[in-house]
Protein backbone atom coordinates (compact mmCIF):
# COMPACT_ATOMS: atom_id res chain seq x y z
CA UNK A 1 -13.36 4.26 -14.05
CA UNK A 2 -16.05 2.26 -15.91
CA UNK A 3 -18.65 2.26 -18.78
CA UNK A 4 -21.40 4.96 -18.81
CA UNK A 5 -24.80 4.14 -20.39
CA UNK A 6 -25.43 6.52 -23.10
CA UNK A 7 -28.91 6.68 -21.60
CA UNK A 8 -27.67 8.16 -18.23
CA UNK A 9 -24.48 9.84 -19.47
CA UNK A 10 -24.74 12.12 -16.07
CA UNK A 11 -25.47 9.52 -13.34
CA UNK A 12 -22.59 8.54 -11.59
CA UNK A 13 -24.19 5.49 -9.88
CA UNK A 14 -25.12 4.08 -13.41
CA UNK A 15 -21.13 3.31 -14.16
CA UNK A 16 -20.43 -0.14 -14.59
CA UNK A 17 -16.70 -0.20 -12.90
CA UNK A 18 -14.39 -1.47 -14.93
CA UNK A 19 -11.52 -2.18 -12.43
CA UNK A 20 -12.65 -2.20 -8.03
CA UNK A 21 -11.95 0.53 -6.28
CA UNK A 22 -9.34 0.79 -4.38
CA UNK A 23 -9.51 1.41 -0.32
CA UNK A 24 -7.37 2.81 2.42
CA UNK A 25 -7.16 -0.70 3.72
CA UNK A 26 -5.26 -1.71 0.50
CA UNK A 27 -1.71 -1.82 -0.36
CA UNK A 28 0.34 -0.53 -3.40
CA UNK A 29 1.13 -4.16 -4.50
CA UNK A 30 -2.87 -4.95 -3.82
CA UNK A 31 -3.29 -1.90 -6.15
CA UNK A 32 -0.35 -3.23 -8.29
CA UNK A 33 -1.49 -6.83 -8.56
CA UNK A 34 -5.48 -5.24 -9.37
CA UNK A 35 -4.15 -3.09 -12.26
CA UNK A 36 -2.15 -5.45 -13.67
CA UNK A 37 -4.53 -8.49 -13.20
CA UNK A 38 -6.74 -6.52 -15.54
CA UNK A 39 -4.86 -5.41 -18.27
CA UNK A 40 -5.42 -1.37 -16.49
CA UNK A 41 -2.89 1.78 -15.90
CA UNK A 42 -5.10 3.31 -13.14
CA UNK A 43 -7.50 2.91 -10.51
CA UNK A 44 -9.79 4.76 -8.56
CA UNK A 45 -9.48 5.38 -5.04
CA UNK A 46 -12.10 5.95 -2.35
CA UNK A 47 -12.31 6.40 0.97
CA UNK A 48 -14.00 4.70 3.97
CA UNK A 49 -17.51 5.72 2.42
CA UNK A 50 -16.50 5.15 -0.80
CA UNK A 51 -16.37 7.99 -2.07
CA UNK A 52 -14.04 9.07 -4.82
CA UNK A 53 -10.73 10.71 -3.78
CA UNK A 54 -8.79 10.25 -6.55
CA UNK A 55 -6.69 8.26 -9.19
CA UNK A 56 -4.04 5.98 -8.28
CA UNK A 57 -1.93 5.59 -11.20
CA UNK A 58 0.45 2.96 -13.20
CA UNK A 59 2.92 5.65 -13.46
CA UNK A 60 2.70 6.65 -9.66
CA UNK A 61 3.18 3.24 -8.17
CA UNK A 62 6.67 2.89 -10.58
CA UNK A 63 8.01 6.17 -8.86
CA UNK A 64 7.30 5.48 -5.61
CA UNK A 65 9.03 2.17 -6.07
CA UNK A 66 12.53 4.19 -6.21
CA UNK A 67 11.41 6.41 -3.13
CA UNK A 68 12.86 4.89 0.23
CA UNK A 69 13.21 5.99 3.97
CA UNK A 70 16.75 6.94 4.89
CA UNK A 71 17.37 4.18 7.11
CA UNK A 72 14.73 1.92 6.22
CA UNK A 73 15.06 -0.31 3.21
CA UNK A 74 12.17 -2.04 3.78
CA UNK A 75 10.22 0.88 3.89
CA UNK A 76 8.90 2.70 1.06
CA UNK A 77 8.06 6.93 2.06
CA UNK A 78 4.42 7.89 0.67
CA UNK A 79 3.67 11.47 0.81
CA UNK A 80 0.14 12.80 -0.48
């Protein structure tokens, strides 16, 4: 997610991010915390090269906050 020049509208390393990218190393409340830090609904996520693997959105984090492991409170289930 970012700003593309109008002078390069087709090279992807010209994009000016708008919001980091977001890792395997971070969390949903890292993600959470980014979105929301920046006024943003979504945020793209990458993987240990960095490249793009998807979109981690607003929407998604809210219903995976009312998923939980049988047994586990504490523990939120994550399926991809």
């Amino acid at each position: 997610m970012g700003w593309q020049p109008r002078n390069r509208p087709d090279d992807r390393d010209a994009a000016v991010p708008l919001i980091s990218p977001l890792g395997p190393r971070h969390t949903l409340f890292e993600a959470l915390d980014q979105m929301l830090s920046v006024n943003s609904s979504a945020s793209v996520v990458v993987d240990e090269q960095g490249r793009s693997r998807g979109v981690l959105r607003l929407d998604s984090i809210r219903e995976l906050s009312n998923v939980q492991l049988p047994g586990r409170p504490d523990l939120l289930e994550v399926s991809s």
